[in-house]
PDB file of N, CA and C in Angstrom:
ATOM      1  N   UNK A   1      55.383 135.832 -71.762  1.00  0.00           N
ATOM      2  CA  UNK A   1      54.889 134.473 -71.751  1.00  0.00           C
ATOM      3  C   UNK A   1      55.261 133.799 -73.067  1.00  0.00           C
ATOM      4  N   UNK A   2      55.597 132.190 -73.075  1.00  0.00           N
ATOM      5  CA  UNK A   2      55.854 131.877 -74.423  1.00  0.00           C
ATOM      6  C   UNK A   2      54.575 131.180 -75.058  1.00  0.00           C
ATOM      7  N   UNK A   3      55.078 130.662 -76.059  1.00  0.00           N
ATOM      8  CA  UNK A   3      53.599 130.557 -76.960  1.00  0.00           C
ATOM      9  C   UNK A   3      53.087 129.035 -76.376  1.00  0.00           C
ATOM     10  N   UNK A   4      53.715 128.103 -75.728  1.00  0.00           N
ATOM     11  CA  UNK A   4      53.059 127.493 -75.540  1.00  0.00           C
ATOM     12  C   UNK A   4      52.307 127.454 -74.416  1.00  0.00           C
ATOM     13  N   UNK A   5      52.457 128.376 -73.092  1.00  0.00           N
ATOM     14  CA  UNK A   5      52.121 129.332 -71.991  1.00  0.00           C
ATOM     15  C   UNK A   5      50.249 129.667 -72.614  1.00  0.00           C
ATOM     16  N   UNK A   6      51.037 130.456 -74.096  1.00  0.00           N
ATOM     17  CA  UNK A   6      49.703 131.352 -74.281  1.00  0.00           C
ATOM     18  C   UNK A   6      48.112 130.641 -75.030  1.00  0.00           C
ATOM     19  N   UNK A   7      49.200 129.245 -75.576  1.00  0.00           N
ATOM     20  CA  UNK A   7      47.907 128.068 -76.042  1.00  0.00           C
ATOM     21  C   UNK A   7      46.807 127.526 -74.665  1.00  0.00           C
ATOM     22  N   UNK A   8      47.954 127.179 -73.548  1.00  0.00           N
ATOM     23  CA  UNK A   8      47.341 126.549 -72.668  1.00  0.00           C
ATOM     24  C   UNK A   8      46.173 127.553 -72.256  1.00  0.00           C
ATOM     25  N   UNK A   9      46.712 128.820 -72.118  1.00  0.00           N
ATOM     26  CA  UNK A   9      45.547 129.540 -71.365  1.00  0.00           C
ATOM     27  C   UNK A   9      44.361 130.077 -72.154  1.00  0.00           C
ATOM     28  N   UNK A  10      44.968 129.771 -73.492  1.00  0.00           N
ATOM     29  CA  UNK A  10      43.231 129.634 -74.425  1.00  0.00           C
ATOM     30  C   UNK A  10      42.649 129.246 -74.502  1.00  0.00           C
ATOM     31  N   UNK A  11      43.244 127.435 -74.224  1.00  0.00           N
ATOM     32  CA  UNK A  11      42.228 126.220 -73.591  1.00  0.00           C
ATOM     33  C   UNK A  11      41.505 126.304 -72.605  1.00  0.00           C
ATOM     34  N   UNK A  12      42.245 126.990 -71.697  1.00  0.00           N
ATOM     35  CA  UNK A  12      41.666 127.065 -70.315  1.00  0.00           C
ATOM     36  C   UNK A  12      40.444 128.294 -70.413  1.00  0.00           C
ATOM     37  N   UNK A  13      40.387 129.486 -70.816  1.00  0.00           N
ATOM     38  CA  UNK A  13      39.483 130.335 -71.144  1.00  0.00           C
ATOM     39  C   UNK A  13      38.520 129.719 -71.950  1.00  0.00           C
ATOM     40  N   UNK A  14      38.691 129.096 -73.139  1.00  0.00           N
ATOM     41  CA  UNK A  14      37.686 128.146 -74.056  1.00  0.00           C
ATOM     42  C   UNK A  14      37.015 127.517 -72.826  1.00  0.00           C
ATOM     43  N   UNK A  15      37.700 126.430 -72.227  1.00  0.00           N
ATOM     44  CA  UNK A  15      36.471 126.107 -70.981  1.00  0.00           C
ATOM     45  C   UNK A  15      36.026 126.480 -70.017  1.00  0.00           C
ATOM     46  N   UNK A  16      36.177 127.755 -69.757  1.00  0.00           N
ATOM     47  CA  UNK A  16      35.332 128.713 -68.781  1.00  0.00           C
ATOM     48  C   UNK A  16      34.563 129.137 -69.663  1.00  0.00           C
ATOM     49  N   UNK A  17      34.334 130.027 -70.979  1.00  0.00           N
ATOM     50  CA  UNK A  17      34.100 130.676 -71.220  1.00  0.00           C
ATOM     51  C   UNK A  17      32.808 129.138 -71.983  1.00  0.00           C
ATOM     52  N   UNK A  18      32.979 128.230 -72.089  1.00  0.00           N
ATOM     53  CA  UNK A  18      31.751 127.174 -72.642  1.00  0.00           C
ATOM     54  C   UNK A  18      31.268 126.809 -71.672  1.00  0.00           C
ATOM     55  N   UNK A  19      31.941 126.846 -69.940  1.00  0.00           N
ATOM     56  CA  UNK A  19      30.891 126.941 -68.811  1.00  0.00           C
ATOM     57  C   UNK A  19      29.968 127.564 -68.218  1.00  0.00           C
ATOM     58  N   UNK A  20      30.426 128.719 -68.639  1.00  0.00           N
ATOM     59  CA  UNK A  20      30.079 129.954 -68.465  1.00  0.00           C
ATOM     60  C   UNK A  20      28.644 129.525 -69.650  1.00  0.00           C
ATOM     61  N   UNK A  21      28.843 129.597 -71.091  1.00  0.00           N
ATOM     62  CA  UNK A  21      27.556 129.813 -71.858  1.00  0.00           C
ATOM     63  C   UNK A  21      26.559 128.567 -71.504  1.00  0.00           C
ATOM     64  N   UNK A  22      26.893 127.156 -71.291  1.00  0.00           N
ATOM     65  CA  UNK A  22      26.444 126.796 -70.414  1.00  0.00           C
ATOM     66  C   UNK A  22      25.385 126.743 -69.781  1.00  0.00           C
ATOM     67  N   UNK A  23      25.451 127.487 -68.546  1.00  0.00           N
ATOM     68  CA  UNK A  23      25.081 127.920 -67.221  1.00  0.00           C
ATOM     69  C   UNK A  23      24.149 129.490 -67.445  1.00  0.00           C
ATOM     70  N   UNK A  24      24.100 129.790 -68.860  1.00  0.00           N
ATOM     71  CA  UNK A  24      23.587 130.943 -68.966  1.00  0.00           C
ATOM     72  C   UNK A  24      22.217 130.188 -69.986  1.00  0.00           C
ATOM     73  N   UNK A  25      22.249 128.811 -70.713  1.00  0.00           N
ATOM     74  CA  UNK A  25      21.545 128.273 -71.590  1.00  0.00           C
ATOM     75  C   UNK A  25      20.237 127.311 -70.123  1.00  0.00           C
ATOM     76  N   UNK A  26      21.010 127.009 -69.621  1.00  0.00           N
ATOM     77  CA  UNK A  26      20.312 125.833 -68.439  1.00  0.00           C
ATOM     78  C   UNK A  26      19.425 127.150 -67.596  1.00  0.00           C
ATOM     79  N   UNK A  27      19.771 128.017 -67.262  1.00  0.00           N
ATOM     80  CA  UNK A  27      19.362 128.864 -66.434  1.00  0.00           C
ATOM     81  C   UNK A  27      17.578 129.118 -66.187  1.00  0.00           C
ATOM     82  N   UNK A  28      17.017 129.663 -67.717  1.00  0.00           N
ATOM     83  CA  UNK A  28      15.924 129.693 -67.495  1.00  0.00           C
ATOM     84  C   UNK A  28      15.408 128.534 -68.168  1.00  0.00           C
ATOM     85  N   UNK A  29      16.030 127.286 -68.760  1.00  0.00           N
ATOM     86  CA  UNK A  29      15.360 125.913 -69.600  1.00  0.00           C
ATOM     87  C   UNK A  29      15.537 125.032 -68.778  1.00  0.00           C
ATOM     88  N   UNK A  30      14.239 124.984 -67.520  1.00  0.00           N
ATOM     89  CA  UNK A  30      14.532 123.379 -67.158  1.00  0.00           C
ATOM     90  C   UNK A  30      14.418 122.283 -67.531  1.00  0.00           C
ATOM     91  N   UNK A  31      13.094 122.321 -68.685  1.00  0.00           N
ATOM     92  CA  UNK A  31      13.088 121.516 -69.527  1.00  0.00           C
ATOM     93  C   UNK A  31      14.292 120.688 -69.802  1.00  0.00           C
ATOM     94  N   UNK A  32      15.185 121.606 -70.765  1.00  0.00           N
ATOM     95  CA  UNK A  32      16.660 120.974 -70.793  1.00  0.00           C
ATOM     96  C   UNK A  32      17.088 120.314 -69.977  1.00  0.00           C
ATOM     97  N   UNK A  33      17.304 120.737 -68.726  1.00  0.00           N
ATOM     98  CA  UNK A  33      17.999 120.359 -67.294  1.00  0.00           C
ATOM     99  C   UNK A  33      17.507 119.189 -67.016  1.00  0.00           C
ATOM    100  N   UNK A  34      16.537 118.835 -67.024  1.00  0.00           N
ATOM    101  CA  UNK A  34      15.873 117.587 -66.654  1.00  0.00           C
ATOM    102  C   UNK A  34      15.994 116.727 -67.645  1.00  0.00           C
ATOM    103  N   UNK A  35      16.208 116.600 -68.970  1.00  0.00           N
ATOM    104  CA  UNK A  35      16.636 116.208 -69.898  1.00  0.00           C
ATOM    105  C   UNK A  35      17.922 115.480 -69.925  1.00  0.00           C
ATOM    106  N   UNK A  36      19.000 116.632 -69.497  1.00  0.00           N
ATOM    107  CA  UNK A  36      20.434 116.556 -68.819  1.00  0.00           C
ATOM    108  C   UNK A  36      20.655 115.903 -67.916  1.00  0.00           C
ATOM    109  N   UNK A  37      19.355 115.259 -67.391  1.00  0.00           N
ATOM    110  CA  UNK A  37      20.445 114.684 -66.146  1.00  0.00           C
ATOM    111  C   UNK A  37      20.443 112.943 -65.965  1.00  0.00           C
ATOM    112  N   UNK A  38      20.464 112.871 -67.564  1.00  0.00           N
ATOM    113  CA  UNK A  38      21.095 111.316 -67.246  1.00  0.00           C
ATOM    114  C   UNK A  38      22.456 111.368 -68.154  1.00  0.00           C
ATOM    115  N   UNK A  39      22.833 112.692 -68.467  1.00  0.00           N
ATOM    116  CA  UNK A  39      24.847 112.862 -68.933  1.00  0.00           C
ATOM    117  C   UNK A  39      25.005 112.603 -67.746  1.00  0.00           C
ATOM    118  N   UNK A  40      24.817 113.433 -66.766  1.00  0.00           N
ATOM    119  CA  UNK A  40      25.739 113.518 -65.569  1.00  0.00           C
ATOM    120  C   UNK A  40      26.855 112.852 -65.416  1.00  0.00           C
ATOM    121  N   UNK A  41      26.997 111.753 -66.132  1.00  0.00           N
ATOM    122  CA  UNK A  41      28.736 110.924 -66.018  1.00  0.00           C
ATOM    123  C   UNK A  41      29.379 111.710 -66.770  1.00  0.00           C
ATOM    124  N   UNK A  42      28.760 112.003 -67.998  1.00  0.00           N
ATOM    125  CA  UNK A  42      29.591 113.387 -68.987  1.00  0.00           C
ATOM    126  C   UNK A  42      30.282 114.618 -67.994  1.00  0.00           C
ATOM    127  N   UNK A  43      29.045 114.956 -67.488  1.00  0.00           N
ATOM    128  CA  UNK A  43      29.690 116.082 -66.534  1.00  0.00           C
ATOM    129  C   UNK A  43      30.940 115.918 -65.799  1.00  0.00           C
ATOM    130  N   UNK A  44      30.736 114.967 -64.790  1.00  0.00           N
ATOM    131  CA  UNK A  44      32.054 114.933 -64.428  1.00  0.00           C
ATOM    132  C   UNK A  44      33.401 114.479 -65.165  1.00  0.00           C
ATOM    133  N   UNK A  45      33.570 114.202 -66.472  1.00  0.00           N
ATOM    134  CA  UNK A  45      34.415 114.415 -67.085  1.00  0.00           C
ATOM    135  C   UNK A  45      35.218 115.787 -67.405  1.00  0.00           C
ATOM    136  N   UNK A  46      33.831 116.399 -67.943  1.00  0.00           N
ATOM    137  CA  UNK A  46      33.848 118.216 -67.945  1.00  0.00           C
ATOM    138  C   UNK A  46      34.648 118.664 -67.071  1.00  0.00           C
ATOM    139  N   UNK A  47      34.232 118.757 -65.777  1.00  0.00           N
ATOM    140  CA  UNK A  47      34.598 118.772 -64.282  1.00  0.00           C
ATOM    141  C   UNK A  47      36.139 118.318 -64.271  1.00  0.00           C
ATOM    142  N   UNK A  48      36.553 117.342 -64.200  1.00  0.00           N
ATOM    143  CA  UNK A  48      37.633 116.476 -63.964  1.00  0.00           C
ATOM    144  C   UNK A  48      38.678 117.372 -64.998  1.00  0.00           C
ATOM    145  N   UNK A  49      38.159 117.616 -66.349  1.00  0.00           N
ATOM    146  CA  UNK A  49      38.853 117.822 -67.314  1.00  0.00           C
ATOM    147  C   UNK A  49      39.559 119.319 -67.148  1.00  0.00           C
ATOM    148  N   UNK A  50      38.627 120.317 -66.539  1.00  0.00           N
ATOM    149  CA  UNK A  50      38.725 121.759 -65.482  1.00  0.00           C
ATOM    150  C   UNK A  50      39.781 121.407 -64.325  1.00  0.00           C
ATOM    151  N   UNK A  51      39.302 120.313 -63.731  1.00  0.00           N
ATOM    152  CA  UNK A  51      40.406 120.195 -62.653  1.00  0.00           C
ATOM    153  C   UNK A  51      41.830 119.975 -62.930  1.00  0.00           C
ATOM    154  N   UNK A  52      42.051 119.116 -63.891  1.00  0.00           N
ATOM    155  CA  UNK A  52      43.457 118.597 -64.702  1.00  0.00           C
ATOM    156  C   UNK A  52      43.857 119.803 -64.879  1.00  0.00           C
ATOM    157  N   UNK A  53      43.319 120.730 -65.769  1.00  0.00           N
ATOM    158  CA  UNK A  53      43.703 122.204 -66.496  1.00  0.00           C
ATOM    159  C   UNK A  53      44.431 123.491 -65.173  1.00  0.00           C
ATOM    160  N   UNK A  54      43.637 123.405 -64.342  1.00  0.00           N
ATOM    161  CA  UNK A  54      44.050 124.010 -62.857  1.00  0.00           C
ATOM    162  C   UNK A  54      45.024 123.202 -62.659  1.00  0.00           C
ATOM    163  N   UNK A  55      45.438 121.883 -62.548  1.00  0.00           N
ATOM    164  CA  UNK A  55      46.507 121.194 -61.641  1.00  0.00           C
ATOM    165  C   UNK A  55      47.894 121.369 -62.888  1.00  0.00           C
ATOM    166  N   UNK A  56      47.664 121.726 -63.863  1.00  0.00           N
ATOM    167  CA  UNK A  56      48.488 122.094 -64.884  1.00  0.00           C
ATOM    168  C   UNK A  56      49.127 123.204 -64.755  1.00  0.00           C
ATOM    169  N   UNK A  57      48.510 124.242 -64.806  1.00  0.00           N
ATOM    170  CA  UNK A  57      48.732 125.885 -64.365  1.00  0.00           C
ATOM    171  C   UNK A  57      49.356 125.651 -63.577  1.00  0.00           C
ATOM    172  N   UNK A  58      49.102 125.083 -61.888  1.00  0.00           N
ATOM    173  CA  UNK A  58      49.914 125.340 -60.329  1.00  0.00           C
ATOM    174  C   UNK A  58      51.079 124.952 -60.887  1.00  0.00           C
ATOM    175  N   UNK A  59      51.297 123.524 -61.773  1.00  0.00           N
ATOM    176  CA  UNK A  59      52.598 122.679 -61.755  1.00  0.00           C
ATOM    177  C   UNK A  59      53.750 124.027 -62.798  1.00  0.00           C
ATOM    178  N   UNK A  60      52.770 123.847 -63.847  1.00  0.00           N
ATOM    179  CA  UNK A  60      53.633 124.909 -64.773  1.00  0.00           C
ATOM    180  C   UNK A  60      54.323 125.786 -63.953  1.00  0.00           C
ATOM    181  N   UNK A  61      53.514 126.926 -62.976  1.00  0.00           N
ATOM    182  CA  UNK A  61      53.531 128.068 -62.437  1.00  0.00           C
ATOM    183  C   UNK A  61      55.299 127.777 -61.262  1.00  0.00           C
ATOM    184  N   UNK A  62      54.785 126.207 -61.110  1.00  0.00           N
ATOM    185  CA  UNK A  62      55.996 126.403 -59.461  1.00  0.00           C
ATOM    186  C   UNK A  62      57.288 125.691 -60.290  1.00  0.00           C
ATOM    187  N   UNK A  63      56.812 125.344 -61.494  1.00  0.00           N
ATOM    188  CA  UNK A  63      58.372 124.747 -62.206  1.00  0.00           C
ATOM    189  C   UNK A  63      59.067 125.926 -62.694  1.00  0.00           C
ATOM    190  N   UNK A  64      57.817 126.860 -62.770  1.00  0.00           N
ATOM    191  CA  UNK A  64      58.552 128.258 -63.672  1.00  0.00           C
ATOM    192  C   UNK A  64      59.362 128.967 -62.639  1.00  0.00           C
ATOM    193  N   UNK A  65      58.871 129.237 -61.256  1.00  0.00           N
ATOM    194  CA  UNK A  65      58.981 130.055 -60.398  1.00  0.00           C
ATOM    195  C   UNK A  65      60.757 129.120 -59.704  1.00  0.00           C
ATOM    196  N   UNK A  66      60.838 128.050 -59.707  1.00  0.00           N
ATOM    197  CA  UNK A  66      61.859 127.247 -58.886  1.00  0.00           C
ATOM    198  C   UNK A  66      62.911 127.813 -60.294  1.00  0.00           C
ATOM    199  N   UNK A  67      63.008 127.479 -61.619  1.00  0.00           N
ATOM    200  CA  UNK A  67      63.719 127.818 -62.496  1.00  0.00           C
ATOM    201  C   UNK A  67      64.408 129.013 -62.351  1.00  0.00           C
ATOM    202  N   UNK A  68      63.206 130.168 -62.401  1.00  0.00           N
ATOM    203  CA  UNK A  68      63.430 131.355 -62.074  1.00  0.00           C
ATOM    204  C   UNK A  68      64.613 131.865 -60.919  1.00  0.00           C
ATOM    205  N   UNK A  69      64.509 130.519 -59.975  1.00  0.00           N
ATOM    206  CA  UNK A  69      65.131 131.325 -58.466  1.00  0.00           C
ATOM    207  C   UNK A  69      66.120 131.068 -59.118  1.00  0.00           C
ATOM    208  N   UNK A  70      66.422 129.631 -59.219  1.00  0.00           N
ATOM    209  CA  UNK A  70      67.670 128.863 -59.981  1.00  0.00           C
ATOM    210  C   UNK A  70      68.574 130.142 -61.002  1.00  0.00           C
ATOM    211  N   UNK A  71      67.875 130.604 -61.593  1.00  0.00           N
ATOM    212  CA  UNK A  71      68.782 131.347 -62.183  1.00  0.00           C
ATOM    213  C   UNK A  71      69.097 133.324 -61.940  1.00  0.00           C
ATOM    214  N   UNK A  72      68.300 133.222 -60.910  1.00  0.00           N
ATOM    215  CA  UNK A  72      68.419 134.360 -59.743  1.00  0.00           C
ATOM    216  C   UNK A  72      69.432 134.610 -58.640  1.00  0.00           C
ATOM    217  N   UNK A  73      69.391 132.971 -58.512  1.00  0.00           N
ATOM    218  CA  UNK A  73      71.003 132.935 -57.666  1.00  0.00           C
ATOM    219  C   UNK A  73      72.142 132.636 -58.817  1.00  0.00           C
ATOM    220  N   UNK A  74      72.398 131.987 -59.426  1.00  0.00           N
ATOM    221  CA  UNK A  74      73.465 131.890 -60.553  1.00  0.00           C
ATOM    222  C   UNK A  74      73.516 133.692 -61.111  1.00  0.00           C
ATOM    223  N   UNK A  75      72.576 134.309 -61.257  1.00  0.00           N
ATOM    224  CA  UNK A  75      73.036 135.579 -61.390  1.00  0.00           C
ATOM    225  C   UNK A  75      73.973 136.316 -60.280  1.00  0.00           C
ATOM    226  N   UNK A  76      73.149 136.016 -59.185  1.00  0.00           N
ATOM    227  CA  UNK A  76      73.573 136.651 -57.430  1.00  0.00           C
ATOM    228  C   UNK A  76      75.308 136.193 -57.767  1.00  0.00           C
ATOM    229  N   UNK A  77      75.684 135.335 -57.749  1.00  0.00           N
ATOM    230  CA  UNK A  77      76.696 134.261 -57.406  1.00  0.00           C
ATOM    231  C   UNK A  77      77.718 135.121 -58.949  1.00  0.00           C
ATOM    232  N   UNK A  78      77.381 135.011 -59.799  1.00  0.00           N
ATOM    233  CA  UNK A  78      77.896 135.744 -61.124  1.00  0.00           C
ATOM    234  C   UNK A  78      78.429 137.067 -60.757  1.00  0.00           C
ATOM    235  N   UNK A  79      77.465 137.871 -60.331  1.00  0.00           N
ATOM    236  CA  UNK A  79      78.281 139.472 -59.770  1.00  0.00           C
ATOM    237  C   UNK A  79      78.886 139.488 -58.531  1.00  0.00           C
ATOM    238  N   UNK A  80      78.825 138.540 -57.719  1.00  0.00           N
ATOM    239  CA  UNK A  80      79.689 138.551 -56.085  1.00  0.00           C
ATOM    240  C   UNK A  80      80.706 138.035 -56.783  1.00  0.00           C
ATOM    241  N   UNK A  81      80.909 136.790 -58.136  1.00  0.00           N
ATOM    242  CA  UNK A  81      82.428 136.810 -58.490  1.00  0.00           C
ATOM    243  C   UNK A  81      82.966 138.027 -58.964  1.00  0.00           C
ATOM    244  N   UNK A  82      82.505 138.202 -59.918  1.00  0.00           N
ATOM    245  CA  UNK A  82      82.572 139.270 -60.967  1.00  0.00           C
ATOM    246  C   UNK A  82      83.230 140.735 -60.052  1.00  0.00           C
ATOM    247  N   UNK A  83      82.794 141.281 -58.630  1.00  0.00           N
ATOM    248  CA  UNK A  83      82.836 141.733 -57.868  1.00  0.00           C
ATOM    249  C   UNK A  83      83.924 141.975 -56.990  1.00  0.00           C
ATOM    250  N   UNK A  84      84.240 140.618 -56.552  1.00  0.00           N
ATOM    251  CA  UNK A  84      85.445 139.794 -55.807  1.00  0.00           C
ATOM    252  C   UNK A  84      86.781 140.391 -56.967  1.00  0.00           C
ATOM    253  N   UNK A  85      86.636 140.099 -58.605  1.00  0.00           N
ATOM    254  CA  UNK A  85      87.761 140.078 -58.966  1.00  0.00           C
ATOM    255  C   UNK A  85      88.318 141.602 -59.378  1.00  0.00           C
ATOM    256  N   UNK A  86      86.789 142.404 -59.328  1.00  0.00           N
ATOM    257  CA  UNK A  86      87.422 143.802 -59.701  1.00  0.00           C
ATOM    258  C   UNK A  86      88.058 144.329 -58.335  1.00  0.00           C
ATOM    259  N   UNK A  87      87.799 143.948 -57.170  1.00  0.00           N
ATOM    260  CA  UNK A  87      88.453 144.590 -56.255  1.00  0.00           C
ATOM    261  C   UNK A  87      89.498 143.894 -55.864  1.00  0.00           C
ATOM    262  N   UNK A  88      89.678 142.679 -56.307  1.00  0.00           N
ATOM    263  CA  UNK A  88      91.240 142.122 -56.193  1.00  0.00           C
ATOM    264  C   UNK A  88      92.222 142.951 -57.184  1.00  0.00           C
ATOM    265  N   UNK A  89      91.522 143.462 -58.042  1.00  0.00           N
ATOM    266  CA  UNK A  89      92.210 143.983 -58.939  1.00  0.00           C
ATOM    267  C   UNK A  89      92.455 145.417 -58.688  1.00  0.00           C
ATOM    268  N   UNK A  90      91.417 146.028 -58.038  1.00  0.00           N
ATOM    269  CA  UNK A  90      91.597 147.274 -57.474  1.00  0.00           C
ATOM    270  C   UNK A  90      93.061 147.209 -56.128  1.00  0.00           C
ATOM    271  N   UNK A  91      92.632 145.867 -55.796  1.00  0.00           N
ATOM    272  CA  UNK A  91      93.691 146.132 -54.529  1.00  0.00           C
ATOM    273  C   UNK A  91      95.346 145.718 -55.438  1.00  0.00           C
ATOM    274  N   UNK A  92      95.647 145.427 -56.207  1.00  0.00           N
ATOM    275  CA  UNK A  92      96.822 145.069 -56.543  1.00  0.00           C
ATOM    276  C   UNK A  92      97.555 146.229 -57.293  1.00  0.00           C
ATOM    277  N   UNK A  93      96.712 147.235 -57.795  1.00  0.00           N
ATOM    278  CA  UNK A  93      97.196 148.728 -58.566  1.00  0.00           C
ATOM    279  C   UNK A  93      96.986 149.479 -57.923  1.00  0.00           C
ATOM    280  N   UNK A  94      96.996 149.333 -56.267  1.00  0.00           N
ATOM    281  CA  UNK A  94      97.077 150.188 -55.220  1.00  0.00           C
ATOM    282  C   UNK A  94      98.430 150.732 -54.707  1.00  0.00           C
ATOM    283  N   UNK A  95      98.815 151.779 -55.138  1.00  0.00           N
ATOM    284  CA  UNK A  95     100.567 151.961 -54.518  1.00  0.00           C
ATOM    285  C   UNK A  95     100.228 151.598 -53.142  1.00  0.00           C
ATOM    286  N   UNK A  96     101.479 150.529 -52.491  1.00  0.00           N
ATOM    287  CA  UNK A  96     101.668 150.371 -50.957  1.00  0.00           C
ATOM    288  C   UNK A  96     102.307 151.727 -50.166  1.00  0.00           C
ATOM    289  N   UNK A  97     101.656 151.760 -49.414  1.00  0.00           N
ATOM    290  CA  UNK A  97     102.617 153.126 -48.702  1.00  0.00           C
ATOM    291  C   UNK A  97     104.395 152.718 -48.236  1.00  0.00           C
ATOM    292  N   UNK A  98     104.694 153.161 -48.170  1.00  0.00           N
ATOM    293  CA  UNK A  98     106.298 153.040 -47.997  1.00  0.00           C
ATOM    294  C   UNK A  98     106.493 153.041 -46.549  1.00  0.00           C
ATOM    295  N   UNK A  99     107.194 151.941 -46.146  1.00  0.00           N
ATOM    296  CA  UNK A  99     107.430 151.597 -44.758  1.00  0.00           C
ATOM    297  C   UNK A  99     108.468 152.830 -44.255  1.00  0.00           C
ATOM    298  N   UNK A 100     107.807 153.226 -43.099  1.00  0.00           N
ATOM    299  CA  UNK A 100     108.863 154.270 -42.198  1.00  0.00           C
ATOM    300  C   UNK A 100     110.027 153.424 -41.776  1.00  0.00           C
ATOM    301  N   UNK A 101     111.030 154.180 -42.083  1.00  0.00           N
ATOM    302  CA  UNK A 101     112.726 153.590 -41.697  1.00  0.00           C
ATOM    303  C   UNK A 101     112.426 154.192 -40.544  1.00  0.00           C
ATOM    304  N   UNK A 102     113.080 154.033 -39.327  1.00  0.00           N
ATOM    305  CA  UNK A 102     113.654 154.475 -38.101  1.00  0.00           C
ATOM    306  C   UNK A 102     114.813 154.528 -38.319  1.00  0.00           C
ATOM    307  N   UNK A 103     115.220 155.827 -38.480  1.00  0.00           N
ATOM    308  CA  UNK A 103     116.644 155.969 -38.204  1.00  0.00           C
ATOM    309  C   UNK A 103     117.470 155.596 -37.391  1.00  0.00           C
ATOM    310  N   UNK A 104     117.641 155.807 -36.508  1.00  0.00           N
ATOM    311  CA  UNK A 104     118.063 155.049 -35.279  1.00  0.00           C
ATOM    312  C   UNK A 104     118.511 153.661 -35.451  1.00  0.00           C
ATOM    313  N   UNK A 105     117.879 153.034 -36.261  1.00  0.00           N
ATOM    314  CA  UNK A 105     117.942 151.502 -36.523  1.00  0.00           C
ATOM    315  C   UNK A 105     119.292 151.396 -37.032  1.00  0.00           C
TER     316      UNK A 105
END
């Protein structure tokens, strides 16, 4: 993975891992919770901001994966030449067999 691969997914762990503590703080404080619930527009920023981060990953993931083929076939295509010319070459330092004379002729 490259390093900028390995930033994104620290971001992305940073906000699981602050949803996660979170959801472990609200749990037994309803106090809090009830407190909390005139952010709620905050939240769905939170939310939204998780969703962006996921729609990032898929995009990254299928630009990486299409690249990848891209240069999976340019390899394929590289040794079927590469391939083609050693056996043209095999066939040209092939002694021809020597045509039968008919005597008779």
């Amino acid at each position: 993975m490259n390093k900028r691969r390995l930033i994104f997914f620290g971001i992305f762990a940073a906000y699981h891992v602050m949803a996660f503590v979170f959801t472990l703080i609200i749990e037994n404080n309803t106090g809090l919770l009830f407190k909390l619930v005139g952010y709620i527009s905050s939240f769905k920023y939170g939310t939204f901001l998780g969703l962006v981060l996921l729609i990032i990953d898929f995009v990254w993931w299928w630009s990486e994966s299409k690249e990848a083929e891209k240069e999976k076939n340019a390899s394929r295509h590289e040794n079927n030449t590469l391939k083609a010319k050693v056996y043209d070459l095999q066939e040209t330092t092939k002694v021809a067999p020597k045509p039968i004379i008919n005597p008779k002729d």
